[in-house]
Protein backbone atom coordinates (compact mmCIF):
# COMPACT_ATOMS: atom_id res chain seq x y z
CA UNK A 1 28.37 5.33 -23.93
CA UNK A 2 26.20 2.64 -24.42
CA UNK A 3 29.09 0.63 -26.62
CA UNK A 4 31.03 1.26 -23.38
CA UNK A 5 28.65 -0.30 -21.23
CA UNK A 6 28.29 -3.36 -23.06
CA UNK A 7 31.77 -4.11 -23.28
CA UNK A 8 32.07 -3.50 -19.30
CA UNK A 9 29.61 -5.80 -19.35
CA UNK A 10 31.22 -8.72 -21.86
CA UNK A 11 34.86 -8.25 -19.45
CA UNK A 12 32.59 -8.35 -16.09
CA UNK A 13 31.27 -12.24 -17.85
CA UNK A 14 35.14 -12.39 -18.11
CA UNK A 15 36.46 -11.96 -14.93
CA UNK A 16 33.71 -14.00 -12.70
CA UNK A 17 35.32 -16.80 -10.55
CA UNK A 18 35.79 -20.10 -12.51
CA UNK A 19 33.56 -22.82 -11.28
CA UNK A 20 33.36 -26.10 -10.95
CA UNK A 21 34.15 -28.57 -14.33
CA UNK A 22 30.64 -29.84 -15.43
CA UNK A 23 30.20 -33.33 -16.92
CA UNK A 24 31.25 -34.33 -20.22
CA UNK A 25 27.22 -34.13 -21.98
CA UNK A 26 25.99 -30.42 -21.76
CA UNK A 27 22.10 -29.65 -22.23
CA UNK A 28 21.48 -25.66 -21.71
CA UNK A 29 17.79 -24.87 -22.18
CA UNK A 30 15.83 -21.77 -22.89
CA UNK A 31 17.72 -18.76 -24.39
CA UNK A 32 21.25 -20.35 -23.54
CA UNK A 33 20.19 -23.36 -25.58
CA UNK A 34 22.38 -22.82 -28.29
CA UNK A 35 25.68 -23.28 -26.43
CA UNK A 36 25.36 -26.83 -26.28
CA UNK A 37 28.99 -27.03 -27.73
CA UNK A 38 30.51 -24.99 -25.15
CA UNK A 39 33.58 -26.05 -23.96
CA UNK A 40 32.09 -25.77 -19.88
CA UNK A 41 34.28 -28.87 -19.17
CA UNK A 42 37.38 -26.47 -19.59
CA UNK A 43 37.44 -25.42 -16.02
CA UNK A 44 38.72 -21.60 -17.10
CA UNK A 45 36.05 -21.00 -19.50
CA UNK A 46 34.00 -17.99 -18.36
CA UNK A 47 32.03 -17.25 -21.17
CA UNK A 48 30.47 -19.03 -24.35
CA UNK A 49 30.13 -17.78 -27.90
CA UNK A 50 28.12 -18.88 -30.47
CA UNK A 51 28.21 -16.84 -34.10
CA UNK A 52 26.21 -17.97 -37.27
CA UNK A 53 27.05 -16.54 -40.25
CA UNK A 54 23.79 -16.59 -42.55
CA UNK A 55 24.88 -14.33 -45.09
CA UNK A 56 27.95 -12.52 -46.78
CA UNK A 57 30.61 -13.53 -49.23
CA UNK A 58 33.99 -14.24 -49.76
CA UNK A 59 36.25 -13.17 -52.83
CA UNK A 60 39.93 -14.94 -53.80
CA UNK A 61 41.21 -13.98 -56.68
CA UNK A 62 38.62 -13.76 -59.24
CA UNK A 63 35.84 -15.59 -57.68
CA UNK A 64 32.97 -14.69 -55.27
CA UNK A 65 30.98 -16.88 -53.20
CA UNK A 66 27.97 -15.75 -51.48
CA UNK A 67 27.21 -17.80 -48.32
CA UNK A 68 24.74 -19.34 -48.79
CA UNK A 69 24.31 -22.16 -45.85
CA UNK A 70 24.56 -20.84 -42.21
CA UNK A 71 28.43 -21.38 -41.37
CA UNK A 72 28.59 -22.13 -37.22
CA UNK A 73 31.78 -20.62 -35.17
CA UNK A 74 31.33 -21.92 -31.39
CA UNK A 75 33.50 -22.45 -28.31
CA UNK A 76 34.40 -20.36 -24.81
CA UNK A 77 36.60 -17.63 -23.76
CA UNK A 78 38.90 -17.60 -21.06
CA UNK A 79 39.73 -14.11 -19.00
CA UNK A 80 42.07 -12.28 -20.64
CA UNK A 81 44.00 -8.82 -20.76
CA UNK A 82 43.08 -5.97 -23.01
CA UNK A 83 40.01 -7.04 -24.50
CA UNK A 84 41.83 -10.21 -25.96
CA UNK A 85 40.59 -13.82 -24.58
CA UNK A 86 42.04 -16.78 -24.79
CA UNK A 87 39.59 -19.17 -26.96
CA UNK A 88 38.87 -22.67 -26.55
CA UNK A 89 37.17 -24.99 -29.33
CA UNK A 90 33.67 -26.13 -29.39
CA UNK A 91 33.35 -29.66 -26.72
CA UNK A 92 32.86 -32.00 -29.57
CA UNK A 93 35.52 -30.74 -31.62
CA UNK A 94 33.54 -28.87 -34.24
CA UNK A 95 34.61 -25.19 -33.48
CA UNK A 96 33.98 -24.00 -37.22
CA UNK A 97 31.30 -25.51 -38.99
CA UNK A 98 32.67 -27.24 -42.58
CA UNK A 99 29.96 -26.25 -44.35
CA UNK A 100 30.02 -26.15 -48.26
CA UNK A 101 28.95 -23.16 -50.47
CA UNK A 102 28.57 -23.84 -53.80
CA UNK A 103 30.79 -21.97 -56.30
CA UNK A 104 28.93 -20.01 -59.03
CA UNK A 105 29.21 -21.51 -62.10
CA UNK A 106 31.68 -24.18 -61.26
CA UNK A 107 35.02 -24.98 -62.82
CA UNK A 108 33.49 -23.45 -66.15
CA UNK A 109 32.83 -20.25 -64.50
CA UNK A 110 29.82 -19.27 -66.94
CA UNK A 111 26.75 -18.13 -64.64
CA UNK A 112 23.49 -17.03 -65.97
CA UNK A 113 23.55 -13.30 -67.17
CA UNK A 114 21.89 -10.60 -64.71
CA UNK A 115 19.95 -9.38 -67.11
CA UNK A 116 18.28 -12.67 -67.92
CA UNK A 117 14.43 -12.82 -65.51
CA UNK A 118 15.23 -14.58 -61.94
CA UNK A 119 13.72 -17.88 -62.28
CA UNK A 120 15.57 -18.32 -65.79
CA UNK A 121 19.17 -17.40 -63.73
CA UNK A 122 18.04 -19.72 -60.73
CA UNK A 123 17.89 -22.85 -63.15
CA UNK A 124 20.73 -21.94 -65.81
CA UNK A 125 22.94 -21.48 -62.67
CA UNK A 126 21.46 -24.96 -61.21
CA UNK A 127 22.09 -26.91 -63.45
CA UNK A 128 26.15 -25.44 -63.86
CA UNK A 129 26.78 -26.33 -60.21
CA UNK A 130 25.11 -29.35 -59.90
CA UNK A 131 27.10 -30.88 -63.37
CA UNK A 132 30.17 -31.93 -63.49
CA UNK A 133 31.66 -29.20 -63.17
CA UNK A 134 30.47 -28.00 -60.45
CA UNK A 135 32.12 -26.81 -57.89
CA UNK A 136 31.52 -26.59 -53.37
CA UNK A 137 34.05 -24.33 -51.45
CA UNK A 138 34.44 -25.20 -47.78
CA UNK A 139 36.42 -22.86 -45.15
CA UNK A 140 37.83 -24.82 -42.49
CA UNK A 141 39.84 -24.50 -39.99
CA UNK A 142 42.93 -24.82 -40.66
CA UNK A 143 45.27 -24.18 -36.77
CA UNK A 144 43.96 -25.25 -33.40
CA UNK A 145 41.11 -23.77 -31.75
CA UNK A 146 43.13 -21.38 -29.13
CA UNK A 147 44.92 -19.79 -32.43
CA UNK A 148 41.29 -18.52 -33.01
CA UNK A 149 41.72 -14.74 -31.78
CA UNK A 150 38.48 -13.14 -30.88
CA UNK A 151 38.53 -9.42 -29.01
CA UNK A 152 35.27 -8.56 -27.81
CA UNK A 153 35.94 -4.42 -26.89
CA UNK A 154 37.03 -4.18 -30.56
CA UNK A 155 34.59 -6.26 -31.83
CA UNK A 156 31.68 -3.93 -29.98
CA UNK A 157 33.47 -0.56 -30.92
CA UNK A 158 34.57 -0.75 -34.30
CA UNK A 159 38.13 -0.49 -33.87
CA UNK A 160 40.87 -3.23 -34.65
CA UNK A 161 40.82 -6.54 -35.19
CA UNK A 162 37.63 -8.15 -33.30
CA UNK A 163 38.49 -11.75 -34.77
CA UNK A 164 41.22 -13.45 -36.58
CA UNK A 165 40.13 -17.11 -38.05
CA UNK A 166 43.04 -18.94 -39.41
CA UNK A 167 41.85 -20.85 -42.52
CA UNK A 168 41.96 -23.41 -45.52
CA UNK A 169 39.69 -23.31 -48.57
CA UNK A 170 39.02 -26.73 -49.32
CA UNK A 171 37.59 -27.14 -53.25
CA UNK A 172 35.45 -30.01 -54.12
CA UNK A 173 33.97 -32.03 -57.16
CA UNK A 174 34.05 -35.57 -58.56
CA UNK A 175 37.45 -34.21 -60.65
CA UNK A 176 39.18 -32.27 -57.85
CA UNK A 177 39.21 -34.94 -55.07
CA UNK A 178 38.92 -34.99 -51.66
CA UNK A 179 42.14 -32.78 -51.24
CA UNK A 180 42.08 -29.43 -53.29
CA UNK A 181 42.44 -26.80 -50.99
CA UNK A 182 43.76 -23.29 -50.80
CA UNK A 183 46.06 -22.46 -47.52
CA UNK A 184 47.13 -25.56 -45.55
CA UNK A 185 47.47 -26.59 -41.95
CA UNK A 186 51.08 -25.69 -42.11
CA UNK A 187 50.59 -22.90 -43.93
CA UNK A 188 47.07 -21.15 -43.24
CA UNK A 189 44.79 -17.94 -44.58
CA UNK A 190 44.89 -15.88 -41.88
CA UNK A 191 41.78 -13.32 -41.49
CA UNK A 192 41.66 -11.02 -39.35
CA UNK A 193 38.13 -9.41 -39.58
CA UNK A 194 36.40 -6.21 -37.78
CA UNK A 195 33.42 -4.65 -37.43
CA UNK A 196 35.47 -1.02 -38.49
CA UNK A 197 37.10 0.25 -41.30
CA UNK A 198 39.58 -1.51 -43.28
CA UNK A 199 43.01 -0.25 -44.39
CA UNK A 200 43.78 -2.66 -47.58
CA UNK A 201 46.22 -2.01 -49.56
CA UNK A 202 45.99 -1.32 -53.47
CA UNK A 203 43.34 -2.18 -55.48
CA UNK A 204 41.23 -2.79 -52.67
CA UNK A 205 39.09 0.03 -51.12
CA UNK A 206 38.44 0.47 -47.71
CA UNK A 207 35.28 -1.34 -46.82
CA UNK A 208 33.36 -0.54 -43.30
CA UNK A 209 31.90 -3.32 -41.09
CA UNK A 210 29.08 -3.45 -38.33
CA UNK A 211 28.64 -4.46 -34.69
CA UNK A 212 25.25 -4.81 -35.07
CA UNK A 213 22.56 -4.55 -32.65
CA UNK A 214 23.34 -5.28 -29.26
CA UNK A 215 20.64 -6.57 -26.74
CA UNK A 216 21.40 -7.68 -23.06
CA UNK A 217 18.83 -10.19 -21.67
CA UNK A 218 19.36 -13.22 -18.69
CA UNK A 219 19.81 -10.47 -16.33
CA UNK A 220 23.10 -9.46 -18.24
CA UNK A 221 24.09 -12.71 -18.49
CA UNK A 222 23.46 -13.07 -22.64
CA UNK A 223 24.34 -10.52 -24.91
CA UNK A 224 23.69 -10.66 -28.83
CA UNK A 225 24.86 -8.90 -31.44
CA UNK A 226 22.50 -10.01 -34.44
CA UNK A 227 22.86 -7.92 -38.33
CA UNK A 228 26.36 -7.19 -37.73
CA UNK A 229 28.79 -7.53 -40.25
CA UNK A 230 32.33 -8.64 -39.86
CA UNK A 231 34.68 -7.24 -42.64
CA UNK A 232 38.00 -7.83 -44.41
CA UNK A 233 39.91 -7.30 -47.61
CA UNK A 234 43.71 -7.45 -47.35
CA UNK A 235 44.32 -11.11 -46.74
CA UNK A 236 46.93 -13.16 -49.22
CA UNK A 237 45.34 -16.33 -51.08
CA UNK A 238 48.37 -18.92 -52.00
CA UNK A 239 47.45 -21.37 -55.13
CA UNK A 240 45.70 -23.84 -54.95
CA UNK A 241 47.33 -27.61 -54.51
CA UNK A 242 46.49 -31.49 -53.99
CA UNK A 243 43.66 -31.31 -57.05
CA UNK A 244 42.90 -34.27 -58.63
CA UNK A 245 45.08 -36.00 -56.60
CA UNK A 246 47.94 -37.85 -58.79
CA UNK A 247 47.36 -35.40 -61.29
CA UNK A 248 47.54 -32.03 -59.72
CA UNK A 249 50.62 -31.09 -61.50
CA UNK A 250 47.87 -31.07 -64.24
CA UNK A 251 45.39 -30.01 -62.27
CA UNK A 252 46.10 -27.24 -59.87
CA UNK A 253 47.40 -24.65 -62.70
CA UNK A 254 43.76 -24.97 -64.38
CA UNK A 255 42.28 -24.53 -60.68
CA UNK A 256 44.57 -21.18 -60.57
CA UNK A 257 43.55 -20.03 -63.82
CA UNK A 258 39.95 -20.24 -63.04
CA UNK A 259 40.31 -18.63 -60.02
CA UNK A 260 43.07 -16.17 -60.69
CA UNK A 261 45.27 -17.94 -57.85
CA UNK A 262 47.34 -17.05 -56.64
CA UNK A 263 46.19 -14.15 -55.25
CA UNK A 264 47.84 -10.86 -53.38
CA UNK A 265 46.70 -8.69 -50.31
CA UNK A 266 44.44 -6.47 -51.96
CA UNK A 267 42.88 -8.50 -54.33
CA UNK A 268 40.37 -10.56 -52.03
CA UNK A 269 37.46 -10.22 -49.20
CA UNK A 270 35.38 -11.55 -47.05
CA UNK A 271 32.57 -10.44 -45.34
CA UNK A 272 30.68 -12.57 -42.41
CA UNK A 273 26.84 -11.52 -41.71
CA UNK A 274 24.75 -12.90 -38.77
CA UNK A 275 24.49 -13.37 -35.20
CA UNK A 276 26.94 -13.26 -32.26
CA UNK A 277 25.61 -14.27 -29.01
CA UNK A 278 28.02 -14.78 -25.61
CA UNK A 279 26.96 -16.59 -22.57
CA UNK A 280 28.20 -16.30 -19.33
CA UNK A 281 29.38 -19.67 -18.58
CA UNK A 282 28.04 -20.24 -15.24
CA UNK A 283 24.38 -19.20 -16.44
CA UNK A 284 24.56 -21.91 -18.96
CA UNK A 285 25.70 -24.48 -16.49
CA UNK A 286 22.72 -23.42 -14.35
CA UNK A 287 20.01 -23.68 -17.47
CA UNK A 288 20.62 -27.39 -17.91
């Protein structure tokens, strides 16, 4: 009951009349302080999200990387049918943060064994990543902002797809280049997370997600969702391409054979954990 309540409450943020454009420089204060970003000059935008993902991992192919720096999804959400809004990209452009997590144990792939006491793993696995061969792995976006898909009565419930973040995996070191990526604009890694169950195929397992806890404050006009955790393992990774630049024909099959690129539906994850918070846009007009 109360999962139906707060979704009422997300499509009642949805469906308020559209006010006035504001001006082009946006200062909310106070709890709406983090949508600074949100797209309020967008005339149809009726509500404001702003996720940060401080934890979780992604797999593709044989490699895991935890996140391990904050990764920042913002923008607004028009009204839309069915639980599915239209969403609109972050006011300066920055609608997914490109932040880089470091890949353990770089192109070398050797990390410290577990077994081995903390502090001796922290520095062994150091010193890997910040060599040569080490190794950052960026997720950007890789469509524009309204292909981002975000459903906010699955994404409170558990069922379906609650957000779908079409990507590219962009792979950098001094020998890579500035153009080693995974996916492409023209061809992007599309996941679709949820806060449910997954149905991978084989040799995946199902893996369960979280909505998190949900608190209403503002007077209803903030809700946050803060430990949930987004899920998804049945996403396709392509190889990877454009490494070392004039000599990724060289290049790119080593990149592939270190991370066992590419890679089928089935044989990779990813798994967001954080904080969700939506605004309704007319409340964070009012708090600048």
């Amino acid at each position: 009951m109360r999962k139906l309540f707060l979704a009422a409450s997300l499509m009642a943020m949805l469906l308020l009349p559209a006010s006035q454009a504001a001006a082009s420089s946006h200062h909310p204060t106070g709890a709406f302080a983090d949508f600074d970003e949100c797209p309020l000059n967008t005339e149809a935008v009726q509500a404001c999200v702003f996720s940060e993902s401080n934890g979780g991992y992604f797999t593709v192919g044989s490699k895991t990387v935890p996140l391990v720096n904050p990764v920042i999804l913002q923008g607004g959400l028009e009204a839309g049918a069915g639980g599915t809004t239209p969403f609109v990209g972050a006011e300066n452009g920055e609608t997914l943060s490109k932040t880089p997590q470091p890949v353990p144990g770089g192109l070398l792939g050797i990390v410290a064994p577990s077994w081995w006491p903390k502090w001796l793993q922290n520095w062994f696995n150091q010193k890997i990543n910040n060599g040569l061969t080490g190794v950052s792995a960026t997720v950007e976006l890789a469509a524009p902002a309204s292909e981002v898909k975000v459903n906010t009565l699955n994404l409170i419930t558990g069922k379906g797809i609650a957000l779908s973040l079409p990507v590219k995996i962009k792979l950098s070191n001094a020998i890579l280049g500035n153009n080693c990526y995974i996916g492409s604009s023209s061809s992007p890694v599309v996941i679709e997370f949820t806060t449910g169950t997954t149905s991978p195929p084989p040799p995946n397992e199902p893996i369960t997600g979280d909505p998190g806890t949900v608190s209403v404050t503002e007077g209803g006009q903030l809700i946050t969702l803060s430990g949930g955790e987004l899920v998804n393992n049945s996403f396709a990774a392509p190889g990877a391409h454009g490494c070392g630049g004039l000599l990724s024909f060289f290049i790119d099959p080593l990149v592939d054979s270190v991370l066992g690129t590419p890679s089928p539906a089935g044989t990779n994850t990813a798994v967001l954990e954080g904080v969700l918070k939506t605004g309704a846009a007319s409340a964070v007009r009012a708090s600048e």
